[in-house]
C-alpha atoms as a PDB file:
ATOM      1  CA  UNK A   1     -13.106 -32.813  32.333  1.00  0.00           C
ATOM      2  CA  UNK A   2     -11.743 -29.801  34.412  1.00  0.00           C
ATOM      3  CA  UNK A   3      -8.363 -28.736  33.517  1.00  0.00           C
ATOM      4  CA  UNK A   4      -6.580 -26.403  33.179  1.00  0.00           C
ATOM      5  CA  UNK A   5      -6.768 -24.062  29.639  1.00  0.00           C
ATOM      6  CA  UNK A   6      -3.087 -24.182  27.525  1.00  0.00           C
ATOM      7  CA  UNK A   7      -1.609 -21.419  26.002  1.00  0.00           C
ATOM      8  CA  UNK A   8      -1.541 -21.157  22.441  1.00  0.00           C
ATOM      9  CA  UNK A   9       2.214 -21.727  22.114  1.00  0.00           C
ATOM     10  CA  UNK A  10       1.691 -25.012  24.569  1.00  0.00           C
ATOM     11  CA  UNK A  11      -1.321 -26.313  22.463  1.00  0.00           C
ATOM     12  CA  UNK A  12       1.004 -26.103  19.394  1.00  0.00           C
ATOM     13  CA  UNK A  13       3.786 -27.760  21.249  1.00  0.00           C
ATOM     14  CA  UNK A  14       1.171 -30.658  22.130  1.00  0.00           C
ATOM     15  CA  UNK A  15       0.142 -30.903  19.302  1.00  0.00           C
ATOM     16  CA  UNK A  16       3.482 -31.484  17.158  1.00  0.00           C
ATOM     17  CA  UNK A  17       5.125 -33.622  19.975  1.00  0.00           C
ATOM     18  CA  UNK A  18       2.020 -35.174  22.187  1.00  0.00           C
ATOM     19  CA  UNK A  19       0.216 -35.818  19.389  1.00  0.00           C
ATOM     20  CA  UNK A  20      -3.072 -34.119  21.313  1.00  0.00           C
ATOM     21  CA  UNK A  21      -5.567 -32.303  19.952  1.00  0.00           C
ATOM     22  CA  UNK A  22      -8.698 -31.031  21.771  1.00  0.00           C
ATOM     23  CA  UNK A  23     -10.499 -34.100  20.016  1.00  0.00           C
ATOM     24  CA  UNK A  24      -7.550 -36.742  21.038  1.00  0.00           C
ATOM     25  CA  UNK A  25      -7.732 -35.344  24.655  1.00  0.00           C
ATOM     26  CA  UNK A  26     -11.285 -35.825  25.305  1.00  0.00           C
ATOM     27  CA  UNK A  27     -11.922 -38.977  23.669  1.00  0.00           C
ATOM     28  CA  UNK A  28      -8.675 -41.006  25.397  1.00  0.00           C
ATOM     29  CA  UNK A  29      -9.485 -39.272  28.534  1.00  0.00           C
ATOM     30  CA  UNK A  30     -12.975 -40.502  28.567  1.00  0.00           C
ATOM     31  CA  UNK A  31     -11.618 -44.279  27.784  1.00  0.00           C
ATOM     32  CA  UNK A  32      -9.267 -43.846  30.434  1.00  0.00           C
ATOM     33  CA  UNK A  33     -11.690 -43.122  32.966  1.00  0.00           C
ATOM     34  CA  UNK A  34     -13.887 -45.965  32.066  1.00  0.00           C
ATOM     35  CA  UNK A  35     -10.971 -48.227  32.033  1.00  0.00           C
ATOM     36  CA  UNK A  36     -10.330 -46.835  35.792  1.00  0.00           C
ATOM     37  CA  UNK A  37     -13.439 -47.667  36.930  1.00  0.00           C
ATOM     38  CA  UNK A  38     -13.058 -51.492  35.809  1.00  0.00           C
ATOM     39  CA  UNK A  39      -9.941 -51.176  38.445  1.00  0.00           C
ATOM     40  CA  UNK A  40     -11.404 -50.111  41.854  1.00  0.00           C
ATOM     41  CA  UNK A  41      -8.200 -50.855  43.539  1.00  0.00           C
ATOM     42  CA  UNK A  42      -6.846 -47.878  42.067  1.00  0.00           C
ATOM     43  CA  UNK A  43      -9.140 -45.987  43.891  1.00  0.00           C
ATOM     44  CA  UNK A  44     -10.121 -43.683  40.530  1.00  0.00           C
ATOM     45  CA  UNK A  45     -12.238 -41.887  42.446  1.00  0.00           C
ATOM     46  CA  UNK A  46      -9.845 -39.930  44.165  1.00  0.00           C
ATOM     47  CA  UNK A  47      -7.385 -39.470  40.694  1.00  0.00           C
ATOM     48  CA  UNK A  48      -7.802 -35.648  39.738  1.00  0.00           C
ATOM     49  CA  UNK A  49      -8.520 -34.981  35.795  1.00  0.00           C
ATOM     50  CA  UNK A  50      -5.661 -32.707  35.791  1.00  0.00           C
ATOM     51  CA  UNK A  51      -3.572 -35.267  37.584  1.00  0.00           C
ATOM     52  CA  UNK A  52      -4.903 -38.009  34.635  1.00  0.00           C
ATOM     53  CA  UNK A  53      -4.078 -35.731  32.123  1.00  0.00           C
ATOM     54  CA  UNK A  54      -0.345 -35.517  32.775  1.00  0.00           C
ATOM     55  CA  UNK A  55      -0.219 -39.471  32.606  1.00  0.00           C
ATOM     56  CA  UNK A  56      -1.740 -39.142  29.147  1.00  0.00           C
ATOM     57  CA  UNK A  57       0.617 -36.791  27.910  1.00  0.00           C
ATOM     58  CA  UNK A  58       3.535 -38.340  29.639  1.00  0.00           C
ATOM     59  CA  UNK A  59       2.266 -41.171  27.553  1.00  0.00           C
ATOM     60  CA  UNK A  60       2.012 -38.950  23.824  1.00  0.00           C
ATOM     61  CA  UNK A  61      -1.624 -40.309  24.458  1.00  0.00           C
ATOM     62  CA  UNK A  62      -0.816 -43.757  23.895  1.00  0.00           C
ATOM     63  CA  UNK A  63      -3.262 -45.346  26.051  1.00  0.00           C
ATOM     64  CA  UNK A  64      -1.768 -48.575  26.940  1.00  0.00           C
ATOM     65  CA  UNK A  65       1.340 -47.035  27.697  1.00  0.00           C
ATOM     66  CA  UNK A  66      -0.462 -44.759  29.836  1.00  0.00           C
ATOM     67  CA  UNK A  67      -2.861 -47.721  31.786  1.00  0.00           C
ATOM     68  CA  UNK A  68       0.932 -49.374  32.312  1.00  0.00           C
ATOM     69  CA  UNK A  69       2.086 -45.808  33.631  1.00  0.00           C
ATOM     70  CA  UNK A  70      -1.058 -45.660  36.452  1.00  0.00           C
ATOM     71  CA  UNK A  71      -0.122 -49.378  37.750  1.00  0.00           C
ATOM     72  CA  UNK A  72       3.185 -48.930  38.065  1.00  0.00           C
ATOM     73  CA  UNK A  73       2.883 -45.571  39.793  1.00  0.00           C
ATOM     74  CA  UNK A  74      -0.197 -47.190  42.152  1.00  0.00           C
ATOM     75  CA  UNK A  75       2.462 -50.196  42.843  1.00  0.00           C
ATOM     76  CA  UNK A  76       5.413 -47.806  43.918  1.00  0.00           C
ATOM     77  CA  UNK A  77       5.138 -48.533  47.714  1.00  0.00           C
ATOM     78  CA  UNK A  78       6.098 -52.067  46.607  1.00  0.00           C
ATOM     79  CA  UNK A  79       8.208 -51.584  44.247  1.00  0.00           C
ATOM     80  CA  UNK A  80      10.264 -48.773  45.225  1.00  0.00           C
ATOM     81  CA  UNK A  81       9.627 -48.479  49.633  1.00  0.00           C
ATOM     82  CA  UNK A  82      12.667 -45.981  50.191  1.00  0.00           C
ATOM     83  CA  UNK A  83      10.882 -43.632  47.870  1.00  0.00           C
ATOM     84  CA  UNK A  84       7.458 -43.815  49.182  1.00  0.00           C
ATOM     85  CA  UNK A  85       7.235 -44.388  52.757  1.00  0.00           C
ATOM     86  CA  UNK A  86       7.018 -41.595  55.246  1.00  0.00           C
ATOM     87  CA  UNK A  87       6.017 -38.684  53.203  1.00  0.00           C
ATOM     88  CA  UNK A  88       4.484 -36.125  55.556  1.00  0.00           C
ATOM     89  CA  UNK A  89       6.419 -32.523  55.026  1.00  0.00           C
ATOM     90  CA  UNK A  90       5.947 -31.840  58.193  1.00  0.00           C
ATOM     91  CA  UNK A  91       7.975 -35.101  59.806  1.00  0.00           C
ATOM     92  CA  UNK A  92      11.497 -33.700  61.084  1.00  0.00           C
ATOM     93  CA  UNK A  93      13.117 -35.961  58.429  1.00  0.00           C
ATOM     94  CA  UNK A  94      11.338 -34.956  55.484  1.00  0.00           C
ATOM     95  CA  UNK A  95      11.997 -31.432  57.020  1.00  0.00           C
ATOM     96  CA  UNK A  96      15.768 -31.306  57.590  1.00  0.00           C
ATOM     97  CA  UNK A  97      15.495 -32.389  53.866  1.00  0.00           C
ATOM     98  CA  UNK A  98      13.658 -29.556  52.100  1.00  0.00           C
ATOM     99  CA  UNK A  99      15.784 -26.966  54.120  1.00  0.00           C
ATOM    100  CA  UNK A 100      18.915 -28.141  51.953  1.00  0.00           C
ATOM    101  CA  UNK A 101      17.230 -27.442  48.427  1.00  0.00           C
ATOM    102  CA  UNK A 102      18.026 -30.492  47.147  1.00  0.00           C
ATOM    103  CA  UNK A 103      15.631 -30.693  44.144  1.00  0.00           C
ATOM    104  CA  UNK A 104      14.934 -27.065  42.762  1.00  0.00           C
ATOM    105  CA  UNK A 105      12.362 -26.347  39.728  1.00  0.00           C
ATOM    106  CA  UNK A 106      13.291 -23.050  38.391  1.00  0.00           C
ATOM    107  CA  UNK A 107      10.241 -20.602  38.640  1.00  0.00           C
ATOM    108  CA  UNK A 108      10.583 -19.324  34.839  1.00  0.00           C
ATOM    109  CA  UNK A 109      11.116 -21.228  31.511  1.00  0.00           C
ATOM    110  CA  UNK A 110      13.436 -19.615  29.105  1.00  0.00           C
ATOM    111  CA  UNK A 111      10.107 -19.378  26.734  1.00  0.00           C
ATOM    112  CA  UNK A 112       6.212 -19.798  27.058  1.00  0.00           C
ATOM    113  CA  UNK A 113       6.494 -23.103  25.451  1.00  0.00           C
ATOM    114  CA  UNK A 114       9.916 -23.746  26.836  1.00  0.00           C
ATOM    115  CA  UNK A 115      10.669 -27.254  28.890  1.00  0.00           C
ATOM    116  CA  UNK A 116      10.772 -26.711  32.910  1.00  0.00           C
ATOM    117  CA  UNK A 117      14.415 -26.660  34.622  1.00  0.00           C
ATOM    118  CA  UNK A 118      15.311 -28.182  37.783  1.00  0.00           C
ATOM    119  CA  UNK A 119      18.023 -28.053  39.734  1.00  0.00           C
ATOM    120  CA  UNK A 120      19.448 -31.188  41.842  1.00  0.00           C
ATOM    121  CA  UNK A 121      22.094 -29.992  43.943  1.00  0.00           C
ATOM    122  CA  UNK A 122      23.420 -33.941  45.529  1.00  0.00           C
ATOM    123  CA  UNK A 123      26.462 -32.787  47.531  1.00  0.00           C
ATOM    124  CA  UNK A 124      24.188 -30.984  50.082  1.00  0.00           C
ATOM    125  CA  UNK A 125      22.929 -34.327  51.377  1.00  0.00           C
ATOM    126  CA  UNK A 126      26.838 -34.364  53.126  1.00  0.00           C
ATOM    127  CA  UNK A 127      24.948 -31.924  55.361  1.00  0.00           C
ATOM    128  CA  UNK A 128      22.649 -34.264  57.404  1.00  0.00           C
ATOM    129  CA  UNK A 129      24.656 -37.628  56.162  1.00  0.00           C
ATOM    130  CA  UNK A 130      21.979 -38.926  53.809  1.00  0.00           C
ATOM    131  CA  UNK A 131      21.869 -40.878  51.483  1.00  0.00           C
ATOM    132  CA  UNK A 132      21.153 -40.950  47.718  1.00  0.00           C
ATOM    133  CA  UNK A 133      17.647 -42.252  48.381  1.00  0.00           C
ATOM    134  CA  UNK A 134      16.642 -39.330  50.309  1.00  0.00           C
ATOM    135  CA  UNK A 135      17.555 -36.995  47.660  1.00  0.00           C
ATOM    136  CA  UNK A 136      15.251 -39.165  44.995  1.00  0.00           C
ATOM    137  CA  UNK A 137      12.267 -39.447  47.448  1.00  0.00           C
ATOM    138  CA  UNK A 138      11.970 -35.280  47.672  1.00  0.00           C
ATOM    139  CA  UNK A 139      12.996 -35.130  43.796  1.00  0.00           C
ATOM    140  CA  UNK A 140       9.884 -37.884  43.329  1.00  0.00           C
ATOM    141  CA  UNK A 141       7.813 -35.067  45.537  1.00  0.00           C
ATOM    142  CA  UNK A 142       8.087 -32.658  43.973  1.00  0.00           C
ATOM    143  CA  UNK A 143       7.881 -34.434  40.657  1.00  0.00           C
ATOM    144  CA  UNK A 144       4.088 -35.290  41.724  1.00  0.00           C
ATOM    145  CA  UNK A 145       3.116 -31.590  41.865  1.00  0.00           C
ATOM    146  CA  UNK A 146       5.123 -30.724  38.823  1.00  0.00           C
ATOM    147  CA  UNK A 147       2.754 -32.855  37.119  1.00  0.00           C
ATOM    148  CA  UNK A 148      -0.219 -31.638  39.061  1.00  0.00           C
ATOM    149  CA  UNK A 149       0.851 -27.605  38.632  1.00  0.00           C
ATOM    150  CA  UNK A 150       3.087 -27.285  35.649  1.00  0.00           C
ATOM    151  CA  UNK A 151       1.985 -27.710  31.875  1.00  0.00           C
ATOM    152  CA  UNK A 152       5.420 -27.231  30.272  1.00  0.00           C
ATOM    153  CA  UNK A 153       6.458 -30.082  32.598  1.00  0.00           C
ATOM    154  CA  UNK A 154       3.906 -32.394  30.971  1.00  0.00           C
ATOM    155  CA  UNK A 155       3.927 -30.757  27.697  1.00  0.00           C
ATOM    156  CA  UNK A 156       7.593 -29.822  27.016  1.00  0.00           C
ATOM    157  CA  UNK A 157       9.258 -32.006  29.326  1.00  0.00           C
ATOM    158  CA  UNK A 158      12.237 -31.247  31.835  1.00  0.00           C
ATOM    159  CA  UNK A 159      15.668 -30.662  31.743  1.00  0.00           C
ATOM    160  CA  UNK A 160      18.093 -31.267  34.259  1.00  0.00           C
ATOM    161  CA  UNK A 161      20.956 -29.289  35.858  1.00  0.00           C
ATOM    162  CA  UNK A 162      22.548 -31.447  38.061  1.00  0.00           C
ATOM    163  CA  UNK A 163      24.943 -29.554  40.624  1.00  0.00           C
ATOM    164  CA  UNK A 164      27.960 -32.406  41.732  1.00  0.00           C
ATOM    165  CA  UNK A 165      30.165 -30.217  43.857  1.00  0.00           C
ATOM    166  CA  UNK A 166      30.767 -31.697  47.083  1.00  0.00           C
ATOM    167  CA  UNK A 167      29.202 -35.280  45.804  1.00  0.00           C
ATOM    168  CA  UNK A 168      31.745 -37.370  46.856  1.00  0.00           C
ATOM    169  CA  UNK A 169      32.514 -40.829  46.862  1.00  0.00           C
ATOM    170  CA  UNK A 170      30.513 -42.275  49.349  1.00  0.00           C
ATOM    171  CA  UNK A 171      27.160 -40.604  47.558  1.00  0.00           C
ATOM    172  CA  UNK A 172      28.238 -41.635  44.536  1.00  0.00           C
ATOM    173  CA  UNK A 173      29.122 -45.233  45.351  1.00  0.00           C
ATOM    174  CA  UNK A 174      25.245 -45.600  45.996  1.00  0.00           C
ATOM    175  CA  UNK A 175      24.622 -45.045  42.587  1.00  0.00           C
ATOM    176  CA  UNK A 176      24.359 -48.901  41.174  1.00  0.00           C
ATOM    177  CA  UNK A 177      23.225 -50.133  38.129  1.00  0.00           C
ATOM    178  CA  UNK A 178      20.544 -51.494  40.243  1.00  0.00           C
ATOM    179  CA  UNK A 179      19.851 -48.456  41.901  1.00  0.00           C
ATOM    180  CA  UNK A 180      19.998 -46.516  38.750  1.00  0.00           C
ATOM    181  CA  UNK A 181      17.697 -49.301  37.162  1.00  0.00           C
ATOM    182  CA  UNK A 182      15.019 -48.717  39.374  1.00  0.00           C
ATOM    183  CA  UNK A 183      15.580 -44.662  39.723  1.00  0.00           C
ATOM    184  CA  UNK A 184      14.109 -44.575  35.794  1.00  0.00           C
ATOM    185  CA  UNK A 185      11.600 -47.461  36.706  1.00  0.00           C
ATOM    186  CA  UNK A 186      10.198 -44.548  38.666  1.00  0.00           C
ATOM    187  CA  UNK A 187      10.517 -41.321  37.116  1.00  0.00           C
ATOM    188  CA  UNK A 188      10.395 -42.357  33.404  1.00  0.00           C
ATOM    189  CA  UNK A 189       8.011 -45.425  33.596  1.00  0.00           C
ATOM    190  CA  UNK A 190       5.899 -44.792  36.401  1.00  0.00           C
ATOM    191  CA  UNK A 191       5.802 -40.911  36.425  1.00  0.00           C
ATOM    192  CA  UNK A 192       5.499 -39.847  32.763  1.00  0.00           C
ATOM    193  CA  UNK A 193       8.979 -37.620  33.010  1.00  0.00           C
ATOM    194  CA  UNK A 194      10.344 -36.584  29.908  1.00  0.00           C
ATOM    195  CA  UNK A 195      13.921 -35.670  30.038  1.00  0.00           C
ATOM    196  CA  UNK A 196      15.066 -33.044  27.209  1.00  0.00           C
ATOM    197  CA  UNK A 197      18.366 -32.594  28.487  1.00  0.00           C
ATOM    198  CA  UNK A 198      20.858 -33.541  31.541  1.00  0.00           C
ATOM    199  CA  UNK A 199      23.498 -30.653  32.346  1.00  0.00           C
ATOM    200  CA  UNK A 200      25.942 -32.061  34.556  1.00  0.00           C
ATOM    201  CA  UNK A 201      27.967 -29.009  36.584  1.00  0.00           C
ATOM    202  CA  UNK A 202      31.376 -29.673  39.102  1.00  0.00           C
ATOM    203  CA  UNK A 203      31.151 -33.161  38.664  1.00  0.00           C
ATOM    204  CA  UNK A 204      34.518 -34.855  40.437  1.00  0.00           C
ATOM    205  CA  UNK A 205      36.956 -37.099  38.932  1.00  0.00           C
ATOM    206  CA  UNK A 206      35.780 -40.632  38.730  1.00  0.00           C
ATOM    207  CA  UNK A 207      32.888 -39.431  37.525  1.00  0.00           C
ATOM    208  CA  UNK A 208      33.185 -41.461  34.237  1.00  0.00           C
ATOM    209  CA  UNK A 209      31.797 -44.730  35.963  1.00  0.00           C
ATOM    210  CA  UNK A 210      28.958 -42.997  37.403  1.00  0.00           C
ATOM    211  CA  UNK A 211      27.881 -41.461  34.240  1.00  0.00           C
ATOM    212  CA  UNK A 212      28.220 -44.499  32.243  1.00  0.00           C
ATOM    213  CA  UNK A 213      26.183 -46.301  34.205  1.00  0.00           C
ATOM    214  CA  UNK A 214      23.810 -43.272  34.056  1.00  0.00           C
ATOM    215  CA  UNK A 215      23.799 -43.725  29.934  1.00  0.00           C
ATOM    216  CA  UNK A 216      23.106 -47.242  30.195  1.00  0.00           C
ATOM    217  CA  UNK A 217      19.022 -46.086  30.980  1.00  0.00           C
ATOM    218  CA  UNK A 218      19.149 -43.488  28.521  1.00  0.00           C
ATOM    219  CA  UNK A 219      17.111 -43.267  24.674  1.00  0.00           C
ATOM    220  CA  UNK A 220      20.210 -43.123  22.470  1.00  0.00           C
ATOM    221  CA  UNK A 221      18.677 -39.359  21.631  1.00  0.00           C
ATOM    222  CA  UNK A 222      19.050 -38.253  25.036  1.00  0.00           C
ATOM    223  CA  UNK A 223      22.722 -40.083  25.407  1.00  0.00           C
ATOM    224  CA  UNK A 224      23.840 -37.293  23.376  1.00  0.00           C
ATOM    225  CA  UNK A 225      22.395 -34.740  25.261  1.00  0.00           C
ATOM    226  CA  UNK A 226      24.489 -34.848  28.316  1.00  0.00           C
ATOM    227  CA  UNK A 227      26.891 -32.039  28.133  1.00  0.00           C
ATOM    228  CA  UNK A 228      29.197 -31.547  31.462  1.00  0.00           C
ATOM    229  CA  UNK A 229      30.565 -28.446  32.815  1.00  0.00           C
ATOM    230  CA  UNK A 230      32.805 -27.432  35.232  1.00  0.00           C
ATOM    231  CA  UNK A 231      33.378 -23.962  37.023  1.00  0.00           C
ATOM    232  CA  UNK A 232      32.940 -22.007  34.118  1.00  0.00           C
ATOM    233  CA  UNK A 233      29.041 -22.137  33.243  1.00  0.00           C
ATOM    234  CA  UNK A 234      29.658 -19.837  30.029  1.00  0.00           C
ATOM    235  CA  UNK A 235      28.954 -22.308  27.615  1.00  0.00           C
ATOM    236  CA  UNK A 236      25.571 -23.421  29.300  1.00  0.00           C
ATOM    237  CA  UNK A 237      24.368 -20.004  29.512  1.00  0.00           C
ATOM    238  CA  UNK A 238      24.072 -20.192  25.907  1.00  0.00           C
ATOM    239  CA  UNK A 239      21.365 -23.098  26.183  1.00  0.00           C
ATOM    240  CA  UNK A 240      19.928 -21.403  29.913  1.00  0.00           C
ATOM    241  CA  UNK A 241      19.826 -17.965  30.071  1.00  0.00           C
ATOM    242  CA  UNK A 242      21.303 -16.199  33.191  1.00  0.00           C
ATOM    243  CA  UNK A 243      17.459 -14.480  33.901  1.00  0.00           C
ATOM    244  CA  UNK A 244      16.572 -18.065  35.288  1.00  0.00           C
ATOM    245  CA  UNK A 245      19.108 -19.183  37.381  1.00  0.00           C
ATOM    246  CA  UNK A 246      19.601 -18.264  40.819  1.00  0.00           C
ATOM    247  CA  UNK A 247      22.765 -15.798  41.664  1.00  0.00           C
ATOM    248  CA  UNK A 248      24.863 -18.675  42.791  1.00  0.00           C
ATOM    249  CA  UNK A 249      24.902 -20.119  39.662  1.00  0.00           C
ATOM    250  CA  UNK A 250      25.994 -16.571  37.799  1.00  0.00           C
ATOM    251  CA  UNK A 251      21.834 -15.852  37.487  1.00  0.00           C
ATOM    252  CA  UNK A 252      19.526 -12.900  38.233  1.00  0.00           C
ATOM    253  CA  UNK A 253      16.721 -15.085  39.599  1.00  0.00           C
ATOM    254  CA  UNK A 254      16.244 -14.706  43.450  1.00  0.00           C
ATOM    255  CA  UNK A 255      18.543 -16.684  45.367  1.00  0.00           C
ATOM    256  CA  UNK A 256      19.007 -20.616  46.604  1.00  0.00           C
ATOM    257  CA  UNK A 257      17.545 -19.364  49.318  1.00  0.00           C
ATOM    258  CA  UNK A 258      14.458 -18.260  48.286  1.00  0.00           C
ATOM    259  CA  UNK A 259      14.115 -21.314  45.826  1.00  0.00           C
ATOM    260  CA  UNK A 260      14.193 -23.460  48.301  1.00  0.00           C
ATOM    261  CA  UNK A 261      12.024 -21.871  51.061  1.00  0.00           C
ATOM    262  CA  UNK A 262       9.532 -21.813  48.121  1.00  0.00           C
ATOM    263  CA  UNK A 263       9.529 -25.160  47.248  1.00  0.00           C
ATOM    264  CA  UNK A 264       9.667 -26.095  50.921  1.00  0.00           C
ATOM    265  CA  UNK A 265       6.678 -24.212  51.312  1.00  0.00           C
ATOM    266  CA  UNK A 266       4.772 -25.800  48.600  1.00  0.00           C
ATOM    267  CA  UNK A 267       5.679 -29.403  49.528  1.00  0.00           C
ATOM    268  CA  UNK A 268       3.869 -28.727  52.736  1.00  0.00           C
ATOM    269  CA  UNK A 269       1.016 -27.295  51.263  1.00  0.00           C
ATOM    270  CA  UNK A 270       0.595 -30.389  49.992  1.00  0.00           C
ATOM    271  CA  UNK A 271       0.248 -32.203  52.745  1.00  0.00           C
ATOM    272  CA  UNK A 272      -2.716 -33.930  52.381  1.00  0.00           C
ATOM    273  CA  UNK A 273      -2.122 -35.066  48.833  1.00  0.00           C
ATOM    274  CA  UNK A 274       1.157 -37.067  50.062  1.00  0.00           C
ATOM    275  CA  UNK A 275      -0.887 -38.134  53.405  1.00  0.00           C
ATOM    276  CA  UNK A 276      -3.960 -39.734  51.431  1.00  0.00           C
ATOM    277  CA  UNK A 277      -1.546 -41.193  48.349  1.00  0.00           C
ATOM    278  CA  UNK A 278       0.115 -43.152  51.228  1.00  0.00           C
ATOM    279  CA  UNK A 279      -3.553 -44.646  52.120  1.00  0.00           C
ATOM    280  CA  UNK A 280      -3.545 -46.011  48.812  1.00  0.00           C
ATOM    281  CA  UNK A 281      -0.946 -48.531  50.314  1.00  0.00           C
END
């Protein structure tokens, strides 16, 4: 098994929440294997052991729940075509979308053990007329090499800052209980994501609906956990320090700028991970 080492503060954190030890890990990673290899339409031999590690810890190394994690994922193109068709970075769609920053992991957590922070920025789609769909396929993108790259994002989870400002009605009329139904299909039941906490910033009036419907896919734990602020970030600062964020959002962190020419950057570096995942069609 080649992965990547944990800190000690992460291996604690696995530990207590995961429920993996270096024992647990091994064992259910081996079983996992074998069980891939009884399922050669998953093509297992192309499935990374870093890349099967994140589904087991997405999964607090329940195994079934993980095996149910790997077919859904594997039966995405199906199940969810708007997300997973046409995925080369380099295709002047997929292009004109990572130049807007749309989805935007923060390079530092606020602590070694600390749960990742991304930054969804929906209003910018306005720019180039998209829709809410395009925003979730290069959030779903990105998500893949989260779980490839990032061991607080497996380990710790993720927590949201969602930027509304300039949303408006016509984005978030997309936004269905249907829609929203199959979003967390993806993300939480296909893709091991484990939300911590959903900051909600500018959001416009009317908002109420959309956020209800939101709730409706939500662990009662995490219902609480939506706090929503306006122009004044103040009060969030006290949960995300100002050293992470980018200057636009009252930070010291770079710019949106150079967030997003870095994640642009390593979405095409992926290319051939998104180009062969599509074979799998």
């Amino acid at each position: 098994m080649e992965i990547r080492p944990l800190s000690d503060a992460l291996r604690k954190r696995a530990r207590e929440e995961i429920n993996e030890n270096p024992e647990t890990l091994v064992s259910n990673f081996n079983e996992l294997r074998e069980w891939l290899n009884e399922h050669p339409q998953l093509k297992s031999e192309i499935i990374s052991d870093q890349w099967l590690v994140a589904f087991l810890r997405g999964s607090k190394h329940n195994l079934e729940k993980c095996k149910s994690k790997i077919e859904r994922y594997y039966n995405l193109s199906t199940a969810a075509p708007e997300l997973y068709a046409n995925r080369d970075p380099l295709d002047p769609q997929i292009q004109e979308l990572l130049k807007l920053g749309l989805f935007l992991p923060l390079k530092k957590c606020a602590s070694e053990d600390s749960p990742r922070i991304v930054l969804v920025r929906m209003g910018e789609l306005n720019k180039v007329h998209g829709r809410l769909s395009d925003l979730c396929k290069i959030g779903f993108m990105i998500a893949e090499i989260l779980l490839l790259e990032d061991d607080n994002f497996t380990i710790s989870g993720e927590e949201l800052v969602s930027d509304l400002k300039d949303t408006g009605f016509g984005l978030i009329r997309q936004w269905t209980p249907a829609y929203a139904r199959k979003l967390f299909m993806c993300f939480e039941n296909a893709l091991t994501i484990r939300m911590t906490r959903i900051n909600v910033l500018n959001a416009p009036i009317g908002m109420r609906t959309a956020v209800a419907i939101f709730k409706l896919f939500l662990k009662e734990k995490l219902k609480k956990r939506i706090y929503i602020y306006n122009e004044d970030y103040e009060e969030m600062f006290k949960y995300i320090p100002k050293s992470l964020l980018p200057k636009e959002y009252g930070g010291t962190e770079g710019t949106l700028q150079d967030l997003t020419d870095h994640w642009k950057n390593k979405v095409e570096s992926y290319r051939s991970w998104y180009l062969r995942e599509n074979l799998k069609d």
